[in-house]
C-alpha atoms as a PDB file:
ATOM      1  CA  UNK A   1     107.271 103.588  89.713  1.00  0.00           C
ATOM      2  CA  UNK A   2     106.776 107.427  88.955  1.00  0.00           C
ATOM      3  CA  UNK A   3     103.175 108.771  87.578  1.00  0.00           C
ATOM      4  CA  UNK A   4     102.252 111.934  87.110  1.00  0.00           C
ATOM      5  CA  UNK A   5      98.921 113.483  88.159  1.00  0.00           C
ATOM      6  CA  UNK A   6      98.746 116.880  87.788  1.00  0.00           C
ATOM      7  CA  UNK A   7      95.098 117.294  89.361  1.00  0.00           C
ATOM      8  CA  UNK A   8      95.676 114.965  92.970  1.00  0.00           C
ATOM      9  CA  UNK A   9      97.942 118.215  94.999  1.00  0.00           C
ATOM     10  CA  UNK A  10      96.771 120.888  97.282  1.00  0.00           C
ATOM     11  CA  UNK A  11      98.395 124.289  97.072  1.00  0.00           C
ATOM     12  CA  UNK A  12     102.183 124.213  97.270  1.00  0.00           C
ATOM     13  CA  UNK A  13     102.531 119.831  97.361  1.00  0.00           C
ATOM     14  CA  UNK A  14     104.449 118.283  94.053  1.00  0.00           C
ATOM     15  CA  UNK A  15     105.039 114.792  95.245  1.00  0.00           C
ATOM     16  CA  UNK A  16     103.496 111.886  96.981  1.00  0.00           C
ATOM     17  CA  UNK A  17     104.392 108.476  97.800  1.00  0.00           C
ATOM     18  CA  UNK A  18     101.675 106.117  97.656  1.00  0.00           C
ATOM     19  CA  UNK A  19     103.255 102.244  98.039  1.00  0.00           C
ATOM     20  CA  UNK A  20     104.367 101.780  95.451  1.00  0.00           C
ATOM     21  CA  UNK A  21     104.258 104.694  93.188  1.00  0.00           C
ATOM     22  CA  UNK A  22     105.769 108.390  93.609  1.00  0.00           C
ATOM     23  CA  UNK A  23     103.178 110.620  92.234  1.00  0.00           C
ATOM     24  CA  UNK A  24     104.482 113.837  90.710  1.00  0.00           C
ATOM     25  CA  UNK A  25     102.451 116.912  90.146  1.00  0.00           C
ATOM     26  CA  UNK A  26     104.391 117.558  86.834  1.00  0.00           C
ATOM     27  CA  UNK A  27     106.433 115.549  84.011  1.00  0.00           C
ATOM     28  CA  UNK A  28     109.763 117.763  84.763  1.00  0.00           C
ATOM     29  CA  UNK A  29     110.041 116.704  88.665  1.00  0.00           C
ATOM     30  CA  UNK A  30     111.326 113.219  87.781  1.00  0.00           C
ATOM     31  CA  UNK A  31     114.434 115.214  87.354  1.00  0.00           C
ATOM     32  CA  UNK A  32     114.352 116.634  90.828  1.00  0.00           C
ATOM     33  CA  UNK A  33     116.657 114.085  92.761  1.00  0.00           C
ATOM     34  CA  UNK A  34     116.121 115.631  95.994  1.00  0.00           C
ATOM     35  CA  UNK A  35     112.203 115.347  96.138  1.00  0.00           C
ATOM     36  CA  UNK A  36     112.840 111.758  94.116  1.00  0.00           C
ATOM     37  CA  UNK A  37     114.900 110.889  97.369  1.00  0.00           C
ATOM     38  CA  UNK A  38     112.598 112.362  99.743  1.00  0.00           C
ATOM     39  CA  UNK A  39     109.733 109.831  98.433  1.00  0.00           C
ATOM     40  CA  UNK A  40     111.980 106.990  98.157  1.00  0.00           C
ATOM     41  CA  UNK A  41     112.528 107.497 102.035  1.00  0.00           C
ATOM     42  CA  UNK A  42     108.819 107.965 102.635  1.00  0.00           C
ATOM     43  CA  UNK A  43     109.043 104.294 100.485  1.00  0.00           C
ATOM     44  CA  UNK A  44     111.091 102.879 102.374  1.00  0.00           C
ATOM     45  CA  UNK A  45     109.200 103.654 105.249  1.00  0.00           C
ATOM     46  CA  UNK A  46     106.094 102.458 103.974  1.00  0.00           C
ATOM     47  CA  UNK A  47     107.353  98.980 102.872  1.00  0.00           C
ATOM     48  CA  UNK A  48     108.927  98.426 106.722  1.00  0.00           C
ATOM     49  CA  UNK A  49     105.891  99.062 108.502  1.00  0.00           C
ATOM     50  CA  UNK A  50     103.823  96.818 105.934  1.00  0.00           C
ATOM     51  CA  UNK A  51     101.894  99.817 104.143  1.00  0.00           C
ATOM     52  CA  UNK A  52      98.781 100.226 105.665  1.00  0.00           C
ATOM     53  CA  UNK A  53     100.319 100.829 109.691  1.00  0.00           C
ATOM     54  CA  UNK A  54     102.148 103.106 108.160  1.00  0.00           C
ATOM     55  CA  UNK A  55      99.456 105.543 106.866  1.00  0.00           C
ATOM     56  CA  UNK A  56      97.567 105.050 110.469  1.00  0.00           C
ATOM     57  CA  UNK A  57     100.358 105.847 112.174  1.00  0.00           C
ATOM     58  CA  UNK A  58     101.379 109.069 109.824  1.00  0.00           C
ATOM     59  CA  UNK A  59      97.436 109.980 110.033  1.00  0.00           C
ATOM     60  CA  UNK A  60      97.446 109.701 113.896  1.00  0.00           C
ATOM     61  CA  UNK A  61     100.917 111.673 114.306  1.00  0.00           C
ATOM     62  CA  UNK A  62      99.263 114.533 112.593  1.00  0.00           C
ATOM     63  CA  UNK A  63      95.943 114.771 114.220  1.00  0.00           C
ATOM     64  CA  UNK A  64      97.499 114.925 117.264  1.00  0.00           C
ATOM     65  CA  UNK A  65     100.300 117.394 116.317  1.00  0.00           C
ATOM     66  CA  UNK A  66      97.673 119.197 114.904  1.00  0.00           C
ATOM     67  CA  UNK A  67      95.860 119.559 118.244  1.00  0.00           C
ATOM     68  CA  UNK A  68      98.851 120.264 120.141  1.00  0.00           C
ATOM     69  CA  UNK A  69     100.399 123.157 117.582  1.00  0.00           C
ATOM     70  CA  UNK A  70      96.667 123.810 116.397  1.00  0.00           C
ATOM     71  CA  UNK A  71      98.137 124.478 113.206  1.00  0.00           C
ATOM     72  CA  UNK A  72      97.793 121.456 110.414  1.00  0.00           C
ATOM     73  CA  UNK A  73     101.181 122.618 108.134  1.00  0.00           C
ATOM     74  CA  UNK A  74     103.201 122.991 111.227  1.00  0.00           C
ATOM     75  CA  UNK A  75     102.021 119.261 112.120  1.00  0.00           C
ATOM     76  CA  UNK A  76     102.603 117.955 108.816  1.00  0.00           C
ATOM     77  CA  UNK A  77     106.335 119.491 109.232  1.00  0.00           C
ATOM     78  CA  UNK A  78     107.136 117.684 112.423  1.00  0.00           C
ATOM     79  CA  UNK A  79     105.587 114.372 111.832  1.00  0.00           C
ATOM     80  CA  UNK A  80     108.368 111.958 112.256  1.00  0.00           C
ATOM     81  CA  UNK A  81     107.898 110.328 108.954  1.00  0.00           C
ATOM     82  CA  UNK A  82     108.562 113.743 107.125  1.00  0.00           C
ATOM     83  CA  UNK A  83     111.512 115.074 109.672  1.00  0.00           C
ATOM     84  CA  UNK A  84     113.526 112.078 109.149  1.00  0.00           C
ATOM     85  CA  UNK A  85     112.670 112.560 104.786  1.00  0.00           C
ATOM     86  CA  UNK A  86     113.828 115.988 104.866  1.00  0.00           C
ATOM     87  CA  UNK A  87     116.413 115.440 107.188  1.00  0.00           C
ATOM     88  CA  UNK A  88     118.127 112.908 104.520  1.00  0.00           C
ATOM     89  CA  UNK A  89     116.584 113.854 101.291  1.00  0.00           C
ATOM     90  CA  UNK A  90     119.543 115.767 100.459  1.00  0.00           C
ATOM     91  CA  UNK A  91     122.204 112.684 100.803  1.00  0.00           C
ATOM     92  CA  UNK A  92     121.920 110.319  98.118  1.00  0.00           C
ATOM     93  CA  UNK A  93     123.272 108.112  99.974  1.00  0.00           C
ATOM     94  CA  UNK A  94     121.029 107.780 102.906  1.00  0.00           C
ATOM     95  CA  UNK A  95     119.036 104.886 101.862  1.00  0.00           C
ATOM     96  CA  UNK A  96     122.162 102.516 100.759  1.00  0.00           C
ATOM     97  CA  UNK A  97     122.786 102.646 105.317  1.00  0.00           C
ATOM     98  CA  UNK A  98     119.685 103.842 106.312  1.00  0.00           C
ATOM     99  CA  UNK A  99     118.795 101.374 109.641  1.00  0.00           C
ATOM    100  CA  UNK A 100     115.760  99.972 109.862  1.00  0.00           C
ATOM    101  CA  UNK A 101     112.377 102.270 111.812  1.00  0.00           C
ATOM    102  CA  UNK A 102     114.774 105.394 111.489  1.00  0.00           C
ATOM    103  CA  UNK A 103     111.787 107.807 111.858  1.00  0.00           C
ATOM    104  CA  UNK A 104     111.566 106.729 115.392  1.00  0.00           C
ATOM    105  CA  UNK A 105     114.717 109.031 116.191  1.00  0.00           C
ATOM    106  CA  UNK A 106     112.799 111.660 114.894  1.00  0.00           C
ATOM    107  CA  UNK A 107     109.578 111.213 116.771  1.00  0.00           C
ATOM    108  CA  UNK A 108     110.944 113.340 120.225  1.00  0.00           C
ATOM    109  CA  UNK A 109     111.689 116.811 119.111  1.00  0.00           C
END
């Protein structure tokens, strides 16, 4: 399900997954099917890790990428959560053969 809150983003951010909605900064980005696929992945995800692990583990991954690149946007970039979504948002596709805990290829750089 798709809701729009234009008031929830910081800076530059337009979309959020939060199981089980995609929340969208603004009405016209349900049209974007790239960022649509993006959350879907971060969905997908979500649902195989049974929700809540899944927000530890994404909170965890970027405090300590954080420390280690002491720079918060450059952790948020490699987490392996969001390297595997942007690696894939781009391919329709992708979740129709996605395997299951696929961010865990992406958690080595």
């Amino acid at each position: 399900m798709i809701v729009i809150f234009k008031h929830f983003f910081y800076r530059n951010y337009v979309g959020l997954s939060l199981w089980p909605f995609i929340i969208l900064k603004e009405d016209e980005l349900k049209n974007d099917e790239v960022l649509i696929n993006h959350e879907r992945i971060h969905l997908r995800q979500q649902r195989e890790l049974l929700i809540v692990p899944f927000y530890l583990l994404y909170l965890t991954e970027w405090l300590l990428r954080t420390v280690l690149y002491l720079n918060s946007y450059r952790a948020y970039q490699n987490i392996s959560f969001e390297r595997e979504a942007y690696a894939n948002e781009k391919n329709p596709e992708y979740l129709s053969h996605r395997k299951a805990f696929s961010f865990v290829d992406y958690l080595v750089r």
